[in-house]
Structure formats: structure tokens, C-alpha cells
C-alpha atoms as a PDB file:
ATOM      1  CA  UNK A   1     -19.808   5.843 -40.353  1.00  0.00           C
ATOM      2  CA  UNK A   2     -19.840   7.664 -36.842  1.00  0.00           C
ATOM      3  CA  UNK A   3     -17.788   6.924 -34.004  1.00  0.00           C
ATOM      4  CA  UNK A   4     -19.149   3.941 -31.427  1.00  0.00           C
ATOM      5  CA  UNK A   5     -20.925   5.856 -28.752  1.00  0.00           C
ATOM      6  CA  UNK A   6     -19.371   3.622 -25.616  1.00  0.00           C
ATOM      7  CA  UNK A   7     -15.256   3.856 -25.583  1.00  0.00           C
ATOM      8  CA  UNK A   8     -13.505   0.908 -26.521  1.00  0.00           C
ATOM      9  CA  UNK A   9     -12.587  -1.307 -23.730  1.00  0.00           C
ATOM     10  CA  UNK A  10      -8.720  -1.597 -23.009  1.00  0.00           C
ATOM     11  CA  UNK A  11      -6.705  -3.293 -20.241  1.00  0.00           C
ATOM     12  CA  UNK A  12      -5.830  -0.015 -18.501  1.00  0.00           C
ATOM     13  CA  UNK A  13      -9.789   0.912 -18.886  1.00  0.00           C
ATOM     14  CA  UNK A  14     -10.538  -2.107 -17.183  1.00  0.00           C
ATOM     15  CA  UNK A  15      -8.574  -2.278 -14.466  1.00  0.00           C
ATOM     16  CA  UNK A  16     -10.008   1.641 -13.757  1.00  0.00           C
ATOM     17  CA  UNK A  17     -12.826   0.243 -13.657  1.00  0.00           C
ATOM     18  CA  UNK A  18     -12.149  -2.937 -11.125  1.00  0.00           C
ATOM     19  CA  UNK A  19      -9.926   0.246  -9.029  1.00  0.00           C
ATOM     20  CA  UNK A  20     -13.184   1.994  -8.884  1.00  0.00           C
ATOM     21  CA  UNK A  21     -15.359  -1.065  -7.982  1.00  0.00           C
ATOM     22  CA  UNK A  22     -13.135  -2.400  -5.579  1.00  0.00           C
ATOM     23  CA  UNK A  23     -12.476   1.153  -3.721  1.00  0.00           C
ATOM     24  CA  UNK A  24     -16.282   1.822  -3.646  1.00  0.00           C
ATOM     25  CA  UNK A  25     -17.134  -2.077  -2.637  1.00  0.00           C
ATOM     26  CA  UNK A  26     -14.568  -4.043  -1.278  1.00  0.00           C
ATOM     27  CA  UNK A  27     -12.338  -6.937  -2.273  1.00  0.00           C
ATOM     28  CA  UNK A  28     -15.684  -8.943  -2.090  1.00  0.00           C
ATOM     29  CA  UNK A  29     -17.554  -7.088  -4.472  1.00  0.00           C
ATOM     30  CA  UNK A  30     -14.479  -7.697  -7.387  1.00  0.00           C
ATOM     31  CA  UNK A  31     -16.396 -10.362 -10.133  1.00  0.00           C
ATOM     32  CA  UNK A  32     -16.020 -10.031 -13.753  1.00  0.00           C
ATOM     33  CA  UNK A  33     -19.893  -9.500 -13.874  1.00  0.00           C
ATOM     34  CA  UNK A  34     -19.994  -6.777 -11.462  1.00  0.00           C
ATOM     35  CA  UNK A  35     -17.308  -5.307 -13.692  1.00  0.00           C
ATOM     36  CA  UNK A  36     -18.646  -5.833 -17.140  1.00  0.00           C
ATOM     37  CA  UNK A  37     -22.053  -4.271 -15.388  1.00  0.00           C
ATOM     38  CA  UNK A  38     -20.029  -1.295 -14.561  1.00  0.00           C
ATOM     39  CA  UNK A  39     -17.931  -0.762 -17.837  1.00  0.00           C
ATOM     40  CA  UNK A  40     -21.920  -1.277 -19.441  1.00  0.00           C
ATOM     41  CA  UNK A  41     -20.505  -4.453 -21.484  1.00  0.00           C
ATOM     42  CA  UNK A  42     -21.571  -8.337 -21.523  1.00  0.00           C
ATOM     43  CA  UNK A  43     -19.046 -10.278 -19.047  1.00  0.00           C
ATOM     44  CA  UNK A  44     -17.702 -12.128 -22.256  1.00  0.00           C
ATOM     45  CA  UNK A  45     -15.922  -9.198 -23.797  1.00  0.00           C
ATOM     46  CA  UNK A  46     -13.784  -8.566 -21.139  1.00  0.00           C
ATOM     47  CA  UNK A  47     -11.786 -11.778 -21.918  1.00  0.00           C
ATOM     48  CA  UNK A  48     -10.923  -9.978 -25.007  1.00  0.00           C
ATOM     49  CA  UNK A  49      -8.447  -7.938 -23.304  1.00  0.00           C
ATOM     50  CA  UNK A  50      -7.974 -10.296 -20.051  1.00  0.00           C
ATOM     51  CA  UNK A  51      -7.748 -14.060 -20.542  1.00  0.00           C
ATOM     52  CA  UNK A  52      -8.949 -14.232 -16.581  1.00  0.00           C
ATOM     53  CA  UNK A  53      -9.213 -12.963 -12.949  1.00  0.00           C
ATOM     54  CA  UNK A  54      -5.115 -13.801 -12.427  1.00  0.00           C
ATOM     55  CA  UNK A  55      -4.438 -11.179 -15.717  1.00  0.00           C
ATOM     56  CA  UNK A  56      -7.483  -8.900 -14.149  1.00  0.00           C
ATOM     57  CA  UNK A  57      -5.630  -8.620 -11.075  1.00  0.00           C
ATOM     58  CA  UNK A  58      -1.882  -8.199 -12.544  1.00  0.00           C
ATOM     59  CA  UNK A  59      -3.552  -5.017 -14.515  1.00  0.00           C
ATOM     60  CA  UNK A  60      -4.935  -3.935 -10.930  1.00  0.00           C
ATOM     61  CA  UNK A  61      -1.597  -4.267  -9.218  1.00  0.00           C
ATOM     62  CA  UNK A  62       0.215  -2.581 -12.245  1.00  0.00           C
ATOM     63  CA  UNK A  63      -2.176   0.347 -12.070  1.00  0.00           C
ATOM     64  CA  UNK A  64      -1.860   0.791  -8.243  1.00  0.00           C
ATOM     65  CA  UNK A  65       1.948   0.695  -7.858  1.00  0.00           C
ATOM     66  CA  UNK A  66       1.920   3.572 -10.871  1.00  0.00           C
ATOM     67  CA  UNK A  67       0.969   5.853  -8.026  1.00  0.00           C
ATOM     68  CA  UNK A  68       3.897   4.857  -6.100  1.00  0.00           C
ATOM     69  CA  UNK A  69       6.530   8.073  -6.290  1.00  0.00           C
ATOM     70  CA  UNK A  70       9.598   6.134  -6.910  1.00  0.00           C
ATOM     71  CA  UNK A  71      11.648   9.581  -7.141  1.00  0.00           C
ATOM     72  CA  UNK A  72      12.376   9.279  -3.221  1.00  0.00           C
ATOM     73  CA  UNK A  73      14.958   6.328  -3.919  1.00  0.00           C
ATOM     74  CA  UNK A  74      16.732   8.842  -5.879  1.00  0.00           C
ATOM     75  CA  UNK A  75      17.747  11.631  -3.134  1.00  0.00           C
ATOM     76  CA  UNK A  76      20.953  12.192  -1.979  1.00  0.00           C
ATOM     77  CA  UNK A  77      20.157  11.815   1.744  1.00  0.00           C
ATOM     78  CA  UNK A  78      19.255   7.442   1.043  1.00  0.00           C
ATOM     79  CA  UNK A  79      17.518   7.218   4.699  1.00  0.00           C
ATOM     80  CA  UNK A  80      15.466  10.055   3.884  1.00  0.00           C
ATOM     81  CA  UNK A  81      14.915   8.903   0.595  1.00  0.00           C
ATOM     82  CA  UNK A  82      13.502   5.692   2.012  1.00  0.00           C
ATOM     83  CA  UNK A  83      11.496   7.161   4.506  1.00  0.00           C
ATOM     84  CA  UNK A  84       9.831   9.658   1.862  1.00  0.00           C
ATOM     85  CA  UNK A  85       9.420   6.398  -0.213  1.00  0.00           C
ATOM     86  CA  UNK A  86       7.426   4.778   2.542  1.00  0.00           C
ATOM     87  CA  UNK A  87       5.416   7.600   3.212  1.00  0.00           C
ATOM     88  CA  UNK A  88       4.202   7.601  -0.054  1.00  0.00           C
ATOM     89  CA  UNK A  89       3.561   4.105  -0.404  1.00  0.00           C
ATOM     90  CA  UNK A  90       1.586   4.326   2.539  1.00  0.00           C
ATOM     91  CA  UNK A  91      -0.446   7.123   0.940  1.00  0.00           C
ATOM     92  CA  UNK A  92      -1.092   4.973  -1.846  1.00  0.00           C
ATOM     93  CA  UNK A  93      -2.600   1.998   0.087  1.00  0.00           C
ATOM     94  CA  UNK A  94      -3.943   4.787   2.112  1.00  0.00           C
ATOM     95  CA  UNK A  95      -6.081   5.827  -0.531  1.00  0.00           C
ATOM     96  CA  UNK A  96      -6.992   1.769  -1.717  1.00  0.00           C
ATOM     97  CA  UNK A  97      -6.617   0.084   1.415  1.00  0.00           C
ATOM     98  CA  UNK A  98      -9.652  -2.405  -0.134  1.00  0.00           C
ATOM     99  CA  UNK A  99      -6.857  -3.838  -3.194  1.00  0.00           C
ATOM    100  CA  UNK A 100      -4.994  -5.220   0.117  1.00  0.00           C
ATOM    101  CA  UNK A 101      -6.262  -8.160   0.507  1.00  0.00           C
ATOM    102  CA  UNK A 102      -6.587  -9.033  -3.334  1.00  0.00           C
ATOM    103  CA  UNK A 103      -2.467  -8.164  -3.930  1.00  0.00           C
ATOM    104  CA  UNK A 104      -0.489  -8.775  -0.607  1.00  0.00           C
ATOM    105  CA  UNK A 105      -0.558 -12.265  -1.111  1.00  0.00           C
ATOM    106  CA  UNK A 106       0.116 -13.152  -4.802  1.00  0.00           C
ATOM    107  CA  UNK A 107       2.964 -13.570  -6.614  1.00  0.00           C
ATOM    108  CA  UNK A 108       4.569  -9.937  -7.914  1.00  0.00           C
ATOM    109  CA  UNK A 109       4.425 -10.488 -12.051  1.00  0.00           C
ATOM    110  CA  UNK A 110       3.296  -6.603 -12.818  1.00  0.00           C
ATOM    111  CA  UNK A 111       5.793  -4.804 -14.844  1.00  0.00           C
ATOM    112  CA  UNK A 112       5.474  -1.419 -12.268  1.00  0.00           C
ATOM    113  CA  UNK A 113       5.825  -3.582  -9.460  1.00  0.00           C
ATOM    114  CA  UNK A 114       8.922  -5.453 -10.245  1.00  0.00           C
ATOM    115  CA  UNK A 115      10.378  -1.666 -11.073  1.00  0.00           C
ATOM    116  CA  UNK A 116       9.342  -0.745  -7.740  1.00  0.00           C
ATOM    117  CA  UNK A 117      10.727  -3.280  -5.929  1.00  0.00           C
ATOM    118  CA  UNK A 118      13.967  -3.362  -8.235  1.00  0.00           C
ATOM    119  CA  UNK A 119      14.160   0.795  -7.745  1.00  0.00           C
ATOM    120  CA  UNK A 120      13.395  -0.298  -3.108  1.00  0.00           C
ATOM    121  CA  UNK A 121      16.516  -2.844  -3.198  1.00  0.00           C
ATOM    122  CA  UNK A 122      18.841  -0.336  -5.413  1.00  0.00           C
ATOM    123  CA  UNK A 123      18.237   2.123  -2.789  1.00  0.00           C
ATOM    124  CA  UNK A 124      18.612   0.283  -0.152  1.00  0.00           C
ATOM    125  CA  UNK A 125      21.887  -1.413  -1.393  1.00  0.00           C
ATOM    126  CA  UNK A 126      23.767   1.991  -2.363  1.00  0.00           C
ATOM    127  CA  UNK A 127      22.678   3.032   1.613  1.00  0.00           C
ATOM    128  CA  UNK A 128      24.967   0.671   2.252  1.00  0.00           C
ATOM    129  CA  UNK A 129      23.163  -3.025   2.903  1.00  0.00           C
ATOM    130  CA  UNK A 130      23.871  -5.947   1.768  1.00  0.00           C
ATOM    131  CA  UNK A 131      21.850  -7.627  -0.844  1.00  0.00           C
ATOM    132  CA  UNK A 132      20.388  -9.945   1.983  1.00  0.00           C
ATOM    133  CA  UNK A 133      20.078  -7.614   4.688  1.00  0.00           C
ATOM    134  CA  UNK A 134      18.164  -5.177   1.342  1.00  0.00           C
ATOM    135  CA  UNK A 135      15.641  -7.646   0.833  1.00  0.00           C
ATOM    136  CA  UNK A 136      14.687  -8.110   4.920  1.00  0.00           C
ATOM    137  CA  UNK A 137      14.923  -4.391   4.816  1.00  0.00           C
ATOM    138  CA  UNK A 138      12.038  -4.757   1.686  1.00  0.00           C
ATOM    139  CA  UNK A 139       9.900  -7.008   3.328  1.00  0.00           C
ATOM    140  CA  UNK A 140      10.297  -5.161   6.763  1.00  0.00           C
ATOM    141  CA  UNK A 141       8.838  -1.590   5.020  1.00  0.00           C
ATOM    142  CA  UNK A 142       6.293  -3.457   3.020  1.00  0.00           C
ATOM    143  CA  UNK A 143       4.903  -5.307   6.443  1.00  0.00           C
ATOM    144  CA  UNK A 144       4.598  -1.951   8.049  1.00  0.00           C
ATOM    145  CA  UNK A 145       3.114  -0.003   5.259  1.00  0.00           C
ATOM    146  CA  UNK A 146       0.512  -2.387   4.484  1.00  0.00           C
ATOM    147  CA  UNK A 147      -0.632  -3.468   7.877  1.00  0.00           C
ATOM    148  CA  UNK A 148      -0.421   0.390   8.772  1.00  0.00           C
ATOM    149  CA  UNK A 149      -2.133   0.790   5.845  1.00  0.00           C
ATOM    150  CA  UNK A 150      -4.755  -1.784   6.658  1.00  0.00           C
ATOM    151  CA  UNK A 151      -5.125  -1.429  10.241  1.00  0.00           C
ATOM    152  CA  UNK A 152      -6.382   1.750  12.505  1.00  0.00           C
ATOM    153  CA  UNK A 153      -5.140   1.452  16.444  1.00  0.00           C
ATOM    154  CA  UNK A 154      -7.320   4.601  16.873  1.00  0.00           C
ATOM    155  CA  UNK A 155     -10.355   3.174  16.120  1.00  0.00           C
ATOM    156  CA  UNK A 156     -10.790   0.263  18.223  1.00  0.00           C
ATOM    157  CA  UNK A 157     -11.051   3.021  21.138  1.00  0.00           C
ATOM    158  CA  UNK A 158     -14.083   4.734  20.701  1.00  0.00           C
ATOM    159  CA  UNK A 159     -14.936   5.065  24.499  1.00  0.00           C
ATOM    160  CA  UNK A 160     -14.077   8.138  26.585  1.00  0.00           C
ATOM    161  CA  UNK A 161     -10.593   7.296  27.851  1.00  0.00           C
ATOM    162  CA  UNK A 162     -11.696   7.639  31.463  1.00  0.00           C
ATOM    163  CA  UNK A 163     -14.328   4.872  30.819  1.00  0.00           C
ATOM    164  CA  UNK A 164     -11.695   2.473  30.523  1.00  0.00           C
ATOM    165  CA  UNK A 165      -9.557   3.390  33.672  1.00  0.00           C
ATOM    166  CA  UNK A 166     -11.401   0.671  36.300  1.00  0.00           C
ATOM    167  CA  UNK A 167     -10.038  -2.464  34.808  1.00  0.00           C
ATOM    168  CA  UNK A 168      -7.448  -0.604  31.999  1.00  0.00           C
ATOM    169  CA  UNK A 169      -5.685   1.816  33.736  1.00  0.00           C
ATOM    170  CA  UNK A 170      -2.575   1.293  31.714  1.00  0.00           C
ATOM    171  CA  UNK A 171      -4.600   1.966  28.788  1.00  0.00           C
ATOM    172  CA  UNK A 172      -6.389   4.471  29.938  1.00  0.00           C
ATOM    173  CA  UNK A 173      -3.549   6.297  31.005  1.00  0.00           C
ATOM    174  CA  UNK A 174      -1.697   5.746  27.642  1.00  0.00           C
ATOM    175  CA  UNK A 175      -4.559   6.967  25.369  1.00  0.00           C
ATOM    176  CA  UNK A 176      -5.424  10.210  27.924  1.00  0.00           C
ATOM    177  CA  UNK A 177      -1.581  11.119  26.985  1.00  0.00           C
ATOM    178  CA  UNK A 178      -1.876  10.854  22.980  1.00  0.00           C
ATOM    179  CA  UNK A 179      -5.114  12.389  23.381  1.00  0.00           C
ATOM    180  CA  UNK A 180      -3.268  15.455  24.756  1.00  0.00           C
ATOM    181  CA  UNK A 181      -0.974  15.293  21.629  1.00  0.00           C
ATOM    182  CA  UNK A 182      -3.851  15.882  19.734  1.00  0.00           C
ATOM    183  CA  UNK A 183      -5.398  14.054  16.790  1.00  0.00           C
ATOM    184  CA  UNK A 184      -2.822  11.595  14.848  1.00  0.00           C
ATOM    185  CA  UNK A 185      -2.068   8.785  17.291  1.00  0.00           C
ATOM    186  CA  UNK A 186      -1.932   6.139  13.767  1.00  0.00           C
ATOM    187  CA  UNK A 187       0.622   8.810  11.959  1.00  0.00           C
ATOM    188  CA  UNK A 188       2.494   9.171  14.771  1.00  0.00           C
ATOM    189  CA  UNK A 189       2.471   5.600  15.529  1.00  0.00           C
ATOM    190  CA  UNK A 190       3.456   5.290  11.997  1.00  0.00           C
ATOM    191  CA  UNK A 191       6.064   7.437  11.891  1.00  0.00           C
ATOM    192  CA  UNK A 192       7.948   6.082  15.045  1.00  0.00           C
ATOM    193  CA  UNK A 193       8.239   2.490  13.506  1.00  0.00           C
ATOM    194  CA  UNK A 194       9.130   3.647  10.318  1.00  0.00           C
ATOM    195  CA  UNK A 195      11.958   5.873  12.240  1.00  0.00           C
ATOM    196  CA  UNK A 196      12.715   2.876  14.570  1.00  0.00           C
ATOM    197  CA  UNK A 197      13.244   0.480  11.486  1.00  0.00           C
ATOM    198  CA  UNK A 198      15.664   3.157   9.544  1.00  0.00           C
ATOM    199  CA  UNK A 199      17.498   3.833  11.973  1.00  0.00           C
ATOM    200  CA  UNK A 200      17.958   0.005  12.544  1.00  0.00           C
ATOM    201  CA  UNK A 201      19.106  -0.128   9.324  1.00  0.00           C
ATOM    202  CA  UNK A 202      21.024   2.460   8.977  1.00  0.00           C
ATOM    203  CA  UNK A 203      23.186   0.939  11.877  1.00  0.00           C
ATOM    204  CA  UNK A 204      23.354  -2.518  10.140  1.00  0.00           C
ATOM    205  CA  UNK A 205      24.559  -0.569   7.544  1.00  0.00           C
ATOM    206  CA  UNK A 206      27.185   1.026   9.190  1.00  0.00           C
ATOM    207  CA  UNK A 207      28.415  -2.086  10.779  1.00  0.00           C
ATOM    208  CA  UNK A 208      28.856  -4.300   7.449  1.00  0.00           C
ATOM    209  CA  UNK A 209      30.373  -1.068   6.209  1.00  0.00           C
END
């Protein structure tokens, strides 16, 4: 007997799949028919390997945090360990900023994610916080990475920068000055509230020390 023409559907295959759908589509465009229509299958054999959307969407979140570098935590320099951490969450989320709105808001259950987070307040306790203060610390990098992640500042000016200067002048003046920076007003945006929040940390630190 040969070998079945179409690979056999797995969890991990699956949740490729929904990636790929929801990167190319949106959140919106995320339904077990669209998927089974992409994968070339009838809609009833995914629930062979997924008993529903909730498990669908654990299997996304597991696949997406894989591409988080967790090595960071582990340098020798913590505060430069966490900012190399963030940077390549961000990249991550960067790269599926659609899988936002389907993850930020449900409960973490995915094995990867629970090791991320676990690996986030490890680090952040041996730089010296306290398990309370760690967790703030958590939440604090995962509100800027994903709503940096989400949102562009650069793109809701699309005007020339003089255009604005009648009524804005504040804001015309501001975005003349990054312009002369050069390109990379959201990374360097990025950058100095990621700096901003380390360094407030870092000082926390030093003070329950």
C-alpha cells in the first residue's frame, strides 16, 4: 500500500496552518472552516487533534512564544539580559502582530508560555526584585511590547510636517526634529521606554536591596 498523498494532520501542523491564515488575514479571518479549507481537509477532522477553538488557540499561543529567545534571561549583565529579552519579544509580535488580539486577553495555559513567563520572573528576581515588584515588572514589559508591537506612532502622520504647523505647531515642530534623526521614530520611541522602565527597575532594585 503507498503512502497517503496529503500529510497527516497534527496539532503543531495545524496551528502552522491557523499562524499562516491569521498572518495573511487577520484575527477575523481565524474559523475552523477557513482552516480545514487551507490544510485541504473537511472542518470535522480537525477536532481529531483539537477538541475546539479554546485548544486551537492554546496550540497558536504555544507555537508563537517558541520563537521567543529565552537565552537573554540567562546573561550575566540581568538588565541587559532583559532588555535583549524584550527586544526579541517585540520582534516576535513584530512579525505576527495579527495573533494580538486573539492571545493578549486569554488566560496563559500553553506549556511555552508558562516557561516564558516562569524563565521573565526568574530573571527579574535574581536582578534583584522582589517577587511582587517581578511580576509588575512582567506585566509592565509585556504592556509595552505588545502595544508597541500593535501600534505605529509613525503612521498616523502621513502629512508633510510643515502642513501641520498652523494649528499644531508643537507637533509640527516635534516630528520636523525626528525627521532629522532619520527614519526610526517607533524604534527609537521603543527603545527609550524600554530604557526608561529598566532603569526604573533597576533602581527599585537597588533600593529593596
Amino acid at each position: 500500500m503507498g503512502r497517503p498523498s496529503r500529510a497527516l494532520l497534527s496539532r503543531e501542523i495545524i496551528a502552522r496552518a491557523a499562524l499562516e491564515l491569521i498572518d495573511g488575514s487577520g484575527a477575523e479571518g481565524l474559523t475552523m472552516r477557513a482552516l480545514a479549507d487551507r490544510l485541504g481537509v473537511k472542518a470535522a477532522s480537525l477536532y481529531n487533534h483539537l477538541a475546539g477553538r479554546d485548544e486551537l488557540l492554546d496550540a497558536l499561543a504555544e507555537l508563537v512564544n517558541e520563537e521567543i529567545d529565552l537565552t537573554p534571561l540567562e546573561r550575566a549583565d540581568r538588565w541587559e539580559g532583559l532588555a535583549g529579552y524584550a527586544r526579541g519579544y517585540r520582534a516576535v509580535f513584530l512579525r505576527h502582530p495579527n495573533t494580538i488580539a486573539l492571545l493578549a486577553r486569554r488566560r496563559v495555559e500553553a506549556g511555552r508560555q508558562l516557561l516564558t513567563y516562569d524563565s521573565l520572573l526568574a530573571a527579574l528576581g535574581r536582578a534583584g526584585l522582589a517577587p511582587a515588584d517581578a511580576a509588575e515588572a512582567a506585566a509592565a514589559l509585556d504592556y509595552l511590547v505588545l502595544g508597541s508591537a500593535l501600534e505605529t506612532f509613525s503612521a498616523g502622520f502621513t502629512r508633510d510636517s510643515g502642513s501641520y504647523r498652523p494649528r499644531h505647531p508643537a507637533l509640527a515642530g516635534a516630528l520636523e526634529a525626528s525627521a532629522a534623526r532619520g527614519p526610526g521614530l517607533d524604534e527609537r520611541g521603543f527603545e527609550l521606554a524600554l530604557r526608561l522602565l529598566l532603569d526604573g527597575l533597576a533602581a527599585r532594585a537597588a533600593r529593596s536591596a
